[in-house]
N, C-alpha and C. Protein backbone atom coordinates (compact mmCIF):
# COMPACT_ATOMS: atom_id res chain seq x y z
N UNK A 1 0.17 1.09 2.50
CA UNK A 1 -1.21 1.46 2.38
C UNK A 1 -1.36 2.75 1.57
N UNK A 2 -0.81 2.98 0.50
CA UNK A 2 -0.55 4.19 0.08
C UNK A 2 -2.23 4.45 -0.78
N UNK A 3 -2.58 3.44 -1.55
CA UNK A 3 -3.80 3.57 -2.80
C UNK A 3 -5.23 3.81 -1.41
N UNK A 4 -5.40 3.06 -0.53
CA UNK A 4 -6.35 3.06 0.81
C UNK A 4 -6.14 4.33 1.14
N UNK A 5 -4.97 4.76 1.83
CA UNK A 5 -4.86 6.25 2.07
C UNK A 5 -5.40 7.64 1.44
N UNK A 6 -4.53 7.26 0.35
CA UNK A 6 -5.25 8.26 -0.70
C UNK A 6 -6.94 8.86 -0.77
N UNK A 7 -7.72 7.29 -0.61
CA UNK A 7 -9.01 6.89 -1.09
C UNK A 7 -9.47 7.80 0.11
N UNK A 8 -9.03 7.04 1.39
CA UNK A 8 -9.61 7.80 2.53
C UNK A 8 -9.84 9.19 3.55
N UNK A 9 -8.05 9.84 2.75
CA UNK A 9 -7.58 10.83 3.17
C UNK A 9 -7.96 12.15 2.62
N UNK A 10 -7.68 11.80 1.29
CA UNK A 10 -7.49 12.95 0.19
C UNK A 10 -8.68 13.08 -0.52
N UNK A 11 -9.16 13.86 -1.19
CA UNK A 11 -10.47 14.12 -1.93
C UNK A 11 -10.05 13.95 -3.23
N UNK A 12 -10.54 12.37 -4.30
CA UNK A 12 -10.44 12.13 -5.10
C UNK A 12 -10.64 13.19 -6.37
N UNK A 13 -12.02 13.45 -5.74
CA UNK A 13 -12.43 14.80 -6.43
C UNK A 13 -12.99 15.85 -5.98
N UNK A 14 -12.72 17.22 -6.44
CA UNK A 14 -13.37 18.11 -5.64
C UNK A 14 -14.82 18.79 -6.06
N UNK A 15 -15.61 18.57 -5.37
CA UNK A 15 -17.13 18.69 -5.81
C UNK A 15 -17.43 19.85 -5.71
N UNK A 16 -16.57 21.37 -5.58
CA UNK A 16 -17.02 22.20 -5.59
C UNK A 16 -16.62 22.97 -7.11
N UNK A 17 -16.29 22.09 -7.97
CA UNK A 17 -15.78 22.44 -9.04
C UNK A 17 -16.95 21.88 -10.02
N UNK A 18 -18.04 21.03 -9.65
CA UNK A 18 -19.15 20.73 -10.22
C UNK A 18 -20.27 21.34 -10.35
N UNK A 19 -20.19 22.27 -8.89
CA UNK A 19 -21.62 23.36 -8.90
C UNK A 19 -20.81 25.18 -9.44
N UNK A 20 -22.30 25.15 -10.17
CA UNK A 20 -21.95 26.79 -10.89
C UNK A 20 -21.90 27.59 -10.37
N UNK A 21 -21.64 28.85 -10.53
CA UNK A 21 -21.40 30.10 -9.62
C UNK A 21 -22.49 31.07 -10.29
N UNK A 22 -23.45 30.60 -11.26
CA UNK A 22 -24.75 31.44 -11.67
C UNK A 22 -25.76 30.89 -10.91
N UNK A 23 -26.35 32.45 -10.15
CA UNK A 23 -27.32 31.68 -9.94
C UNK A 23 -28.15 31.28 -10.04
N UNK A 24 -28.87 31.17 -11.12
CA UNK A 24 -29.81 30.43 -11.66
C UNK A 24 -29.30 28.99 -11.57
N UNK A 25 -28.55 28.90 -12.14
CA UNK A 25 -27.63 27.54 -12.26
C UNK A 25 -27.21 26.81 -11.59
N UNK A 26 -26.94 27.31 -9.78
CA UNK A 26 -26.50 26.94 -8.45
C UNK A 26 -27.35 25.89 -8.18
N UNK A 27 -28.87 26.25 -7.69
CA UNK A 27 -29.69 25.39 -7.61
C UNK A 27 -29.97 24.54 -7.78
N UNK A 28 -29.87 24.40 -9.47
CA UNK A 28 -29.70 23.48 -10.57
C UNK A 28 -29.12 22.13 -10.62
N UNK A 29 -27.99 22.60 -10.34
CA UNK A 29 -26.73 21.82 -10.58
C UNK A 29 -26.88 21.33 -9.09
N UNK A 30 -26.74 21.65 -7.61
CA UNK A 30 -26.91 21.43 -6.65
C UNK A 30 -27.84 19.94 -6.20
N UNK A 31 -29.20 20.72 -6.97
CA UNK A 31 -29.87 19.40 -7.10
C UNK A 31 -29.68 18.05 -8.05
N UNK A 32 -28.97 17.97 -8.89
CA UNK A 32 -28.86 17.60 -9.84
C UNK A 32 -27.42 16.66 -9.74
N UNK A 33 -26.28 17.49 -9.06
CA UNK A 33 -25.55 16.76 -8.21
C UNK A 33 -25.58 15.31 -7.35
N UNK A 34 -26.80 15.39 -6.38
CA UNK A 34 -27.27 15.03 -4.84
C UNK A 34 -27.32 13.17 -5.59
N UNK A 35 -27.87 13.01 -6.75
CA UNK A 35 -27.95 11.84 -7.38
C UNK A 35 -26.97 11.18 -7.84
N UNK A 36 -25.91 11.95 -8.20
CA UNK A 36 -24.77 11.47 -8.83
C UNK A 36 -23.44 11.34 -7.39
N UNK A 37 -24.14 12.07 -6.41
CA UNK A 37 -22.47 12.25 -5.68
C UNK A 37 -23.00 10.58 -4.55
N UNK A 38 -24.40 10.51 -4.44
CA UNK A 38 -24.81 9.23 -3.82
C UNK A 38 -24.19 8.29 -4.91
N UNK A 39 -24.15 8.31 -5.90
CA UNK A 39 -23.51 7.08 -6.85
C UNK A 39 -22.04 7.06 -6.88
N UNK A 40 -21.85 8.27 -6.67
CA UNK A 40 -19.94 8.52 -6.24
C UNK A 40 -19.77 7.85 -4.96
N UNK A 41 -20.57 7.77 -4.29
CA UNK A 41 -20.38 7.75 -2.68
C UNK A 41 -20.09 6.15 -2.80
N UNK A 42 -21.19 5.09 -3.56
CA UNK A 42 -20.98 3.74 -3.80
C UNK A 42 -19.97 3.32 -4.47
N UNK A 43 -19.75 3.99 -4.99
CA UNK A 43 -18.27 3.82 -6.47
C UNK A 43 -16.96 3.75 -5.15
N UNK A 44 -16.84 4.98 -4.48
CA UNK A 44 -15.51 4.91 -3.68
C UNK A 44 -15.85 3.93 -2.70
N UNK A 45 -17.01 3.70 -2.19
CA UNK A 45 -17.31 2.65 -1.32
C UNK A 45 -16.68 1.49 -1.62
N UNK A 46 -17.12 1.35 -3.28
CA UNK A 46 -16.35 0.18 -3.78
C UNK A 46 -15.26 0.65 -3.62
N UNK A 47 -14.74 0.92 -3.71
CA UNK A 47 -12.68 1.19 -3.93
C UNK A 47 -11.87 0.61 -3.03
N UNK A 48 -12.66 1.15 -2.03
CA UNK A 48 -11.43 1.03 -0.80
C UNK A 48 -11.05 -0.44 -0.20
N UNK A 49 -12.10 -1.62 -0.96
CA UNK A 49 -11.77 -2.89 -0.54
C UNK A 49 -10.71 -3.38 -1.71
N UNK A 50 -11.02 -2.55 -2.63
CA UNK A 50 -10.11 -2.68 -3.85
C UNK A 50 -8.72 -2.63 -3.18
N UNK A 51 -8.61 -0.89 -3.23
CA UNK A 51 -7.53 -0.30 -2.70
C UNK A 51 -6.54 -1.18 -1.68
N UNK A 52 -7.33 -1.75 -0.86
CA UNK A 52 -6.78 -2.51 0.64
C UNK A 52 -6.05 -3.75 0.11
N UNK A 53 -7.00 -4.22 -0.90
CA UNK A 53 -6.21 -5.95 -1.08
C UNK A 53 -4.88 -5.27 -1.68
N UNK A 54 -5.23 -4.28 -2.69
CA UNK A 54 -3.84 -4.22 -3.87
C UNK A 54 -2.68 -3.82 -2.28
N UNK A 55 -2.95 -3.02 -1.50
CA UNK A 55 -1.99 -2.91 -0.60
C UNK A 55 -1.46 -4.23 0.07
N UNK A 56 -2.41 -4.27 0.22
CA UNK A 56 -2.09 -6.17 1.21
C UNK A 56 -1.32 -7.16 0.26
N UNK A 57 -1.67 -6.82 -0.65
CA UNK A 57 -0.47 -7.70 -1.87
C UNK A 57 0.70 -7.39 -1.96
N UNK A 58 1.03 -5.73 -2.23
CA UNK A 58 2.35 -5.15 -1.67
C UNK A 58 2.93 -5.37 -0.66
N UNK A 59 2.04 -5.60 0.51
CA UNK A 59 2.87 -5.74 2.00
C UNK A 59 3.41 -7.10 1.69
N UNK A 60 2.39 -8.04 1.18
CA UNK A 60 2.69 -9.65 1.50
C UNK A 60 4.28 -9.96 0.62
N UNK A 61 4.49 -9.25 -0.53
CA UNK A 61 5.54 -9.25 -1.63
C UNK A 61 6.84 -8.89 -1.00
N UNK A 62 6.62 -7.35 -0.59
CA UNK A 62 7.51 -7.06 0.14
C UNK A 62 8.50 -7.81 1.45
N UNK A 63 7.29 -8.21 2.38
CA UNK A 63 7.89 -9.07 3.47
C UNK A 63 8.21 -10.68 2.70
N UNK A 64 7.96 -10.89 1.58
CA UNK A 64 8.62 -12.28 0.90
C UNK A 64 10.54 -11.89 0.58
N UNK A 65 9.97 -10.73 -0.42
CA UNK A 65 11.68 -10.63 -0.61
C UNK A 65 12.68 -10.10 0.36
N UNK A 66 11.89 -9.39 1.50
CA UNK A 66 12.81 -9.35 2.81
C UNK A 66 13.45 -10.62 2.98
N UNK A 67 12.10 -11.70 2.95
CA UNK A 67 12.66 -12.97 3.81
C UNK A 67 13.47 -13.86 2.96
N UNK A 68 13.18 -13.35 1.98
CA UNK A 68 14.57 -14.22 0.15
C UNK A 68 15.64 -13.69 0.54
N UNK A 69 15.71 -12.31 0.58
CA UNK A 69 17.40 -11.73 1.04
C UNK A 69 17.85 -11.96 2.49
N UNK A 70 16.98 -12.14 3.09
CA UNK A 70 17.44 -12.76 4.49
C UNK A 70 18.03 -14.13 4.69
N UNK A 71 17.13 -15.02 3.73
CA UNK A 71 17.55 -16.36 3.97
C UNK A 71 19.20 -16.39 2.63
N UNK A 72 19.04 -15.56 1.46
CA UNK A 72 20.58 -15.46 1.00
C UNK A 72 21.63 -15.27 1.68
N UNK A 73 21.28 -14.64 2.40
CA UNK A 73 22.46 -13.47 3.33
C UNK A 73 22.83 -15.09 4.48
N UNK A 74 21.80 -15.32 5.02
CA UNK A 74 22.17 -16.65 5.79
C UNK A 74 23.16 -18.34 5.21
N UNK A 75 22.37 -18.49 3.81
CA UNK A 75 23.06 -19.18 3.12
C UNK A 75 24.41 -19.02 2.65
N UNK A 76 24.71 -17.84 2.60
CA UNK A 76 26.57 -17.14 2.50
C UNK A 76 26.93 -16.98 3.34
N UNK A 77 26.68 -16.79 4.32
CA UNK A 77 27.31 -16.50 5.64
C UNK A 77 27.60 -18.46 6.06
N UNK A 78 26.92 -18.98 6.13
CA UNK A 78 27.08 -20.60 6.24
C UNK A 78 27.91 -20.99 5.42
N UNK A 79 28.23 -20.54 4.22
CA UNK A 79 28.83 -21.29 3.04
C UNK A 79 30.68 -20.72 3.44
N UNK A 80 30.73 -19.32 4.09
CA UNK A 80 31.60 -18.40 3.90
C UNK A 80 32.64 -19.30 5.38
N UNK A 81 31.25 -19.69 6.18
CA UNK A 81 32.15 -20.40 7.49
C UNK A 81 32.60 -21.67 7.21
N UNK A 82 31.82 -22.50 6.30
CA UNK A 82 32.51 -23.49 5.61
C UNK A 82 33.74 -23.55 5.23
N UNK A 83 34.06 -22.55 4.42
CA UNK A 83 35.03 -22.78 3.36
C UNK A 83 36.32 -22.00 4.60
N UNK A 84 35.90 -21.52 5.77
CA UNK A 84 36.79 -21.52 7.03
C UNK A 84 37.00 -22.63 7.80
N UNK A 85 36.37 -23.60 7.28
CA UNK A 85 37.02 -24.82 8.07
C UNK A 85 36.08 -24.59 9.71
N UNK A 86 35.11 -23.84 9.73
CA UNK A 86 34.32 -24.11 10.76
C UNK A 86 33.15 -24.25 10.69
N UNK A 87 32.36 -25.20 11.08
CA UNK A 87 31.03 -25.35 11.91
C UNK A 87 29.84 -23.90 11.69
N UNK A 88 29.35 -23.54 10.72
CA UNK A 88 28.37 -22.45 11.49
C UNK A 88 27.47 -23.22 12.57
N UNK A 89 27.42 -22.51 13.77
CA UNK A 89 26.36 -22.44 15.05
C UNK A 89 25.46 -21.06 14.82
N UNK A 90 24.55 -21.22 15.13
CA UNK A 90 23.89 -19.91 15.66
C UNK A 90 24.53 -18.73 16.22
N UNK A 91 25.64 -18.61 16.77
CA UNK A 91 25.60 -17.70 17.75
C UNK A 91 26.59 -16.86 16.39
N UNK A 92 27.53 -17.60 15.82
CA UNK A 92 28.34 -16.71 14.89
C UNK A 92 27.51 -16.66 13.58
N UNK A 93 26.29 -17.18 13.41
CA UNK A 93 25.63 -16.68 11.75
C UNK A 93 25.36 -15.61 12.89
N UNK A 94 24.52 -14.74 13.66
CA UNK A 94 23.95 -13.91 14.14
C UNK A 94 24.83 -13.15 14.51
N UNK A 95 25.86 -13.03 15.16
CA UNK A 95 26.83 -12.56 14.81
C UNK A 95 27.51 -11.83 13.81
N UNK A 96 27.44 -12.62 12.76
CA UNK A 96 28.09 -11.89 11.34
C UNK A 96 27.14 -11.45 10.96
N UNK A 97 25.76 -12.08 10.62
CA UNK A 97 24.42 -11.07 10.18
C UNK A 97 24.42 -9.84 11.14
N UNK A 98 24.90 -9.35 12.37
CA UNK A 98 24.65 -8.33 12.71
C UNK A 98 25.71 -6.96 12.08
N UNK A 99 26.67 -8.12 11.60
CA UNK A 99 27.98 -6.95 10.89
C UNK A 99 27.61 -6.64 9.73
């Protein structure tokens, strides 16, 4: 969940770097802000469903090639008891997958 996190955690941007330090200009900009940070507010609104799928795609990828190198690791371990002249059962693939 790293891109979601970010979105939710961290301050994309910092809005105190938008209002002036004149003051004439404080006001100004203050008000002038209030319109644009409501349109920021919808923009990240949008994001974070963004953000979530692209994560959820990572998770789903990730737990695939877990389960590719899992089922390799099983297929050699079967092939390895073969060529021993024994039977894989369950109890010795789990077994050797634990070594």
């Amino acid at each position: 969940m790293n891109y979601t996190a970010y979105i939710l955690s961290k301050q994309p941007v910092n809005p105190s770097l938008l209002i002036s330090d004149r003051k004439v200009l404080h006001e100004v900009t203050v008000l002038a802000s209030l319109p644009v940070a409501v349109v920021g507010l919808f923009f990240v609104a949008g994001l974070v469903p963004g953000a979530y799928l692209i994560d959820l795609t990572r998770l789903i990828k990730l737990r695939r090639y877990q389960w590719i190198a899992k089922k390799r690791r099983l297929t050699y371990i079967s092939a390895v008891l073969r060529s021993l002249n024994r039977e894989p059962d369950r109890y010795t693939v789990q077994l050797l997958m634990a070594a």
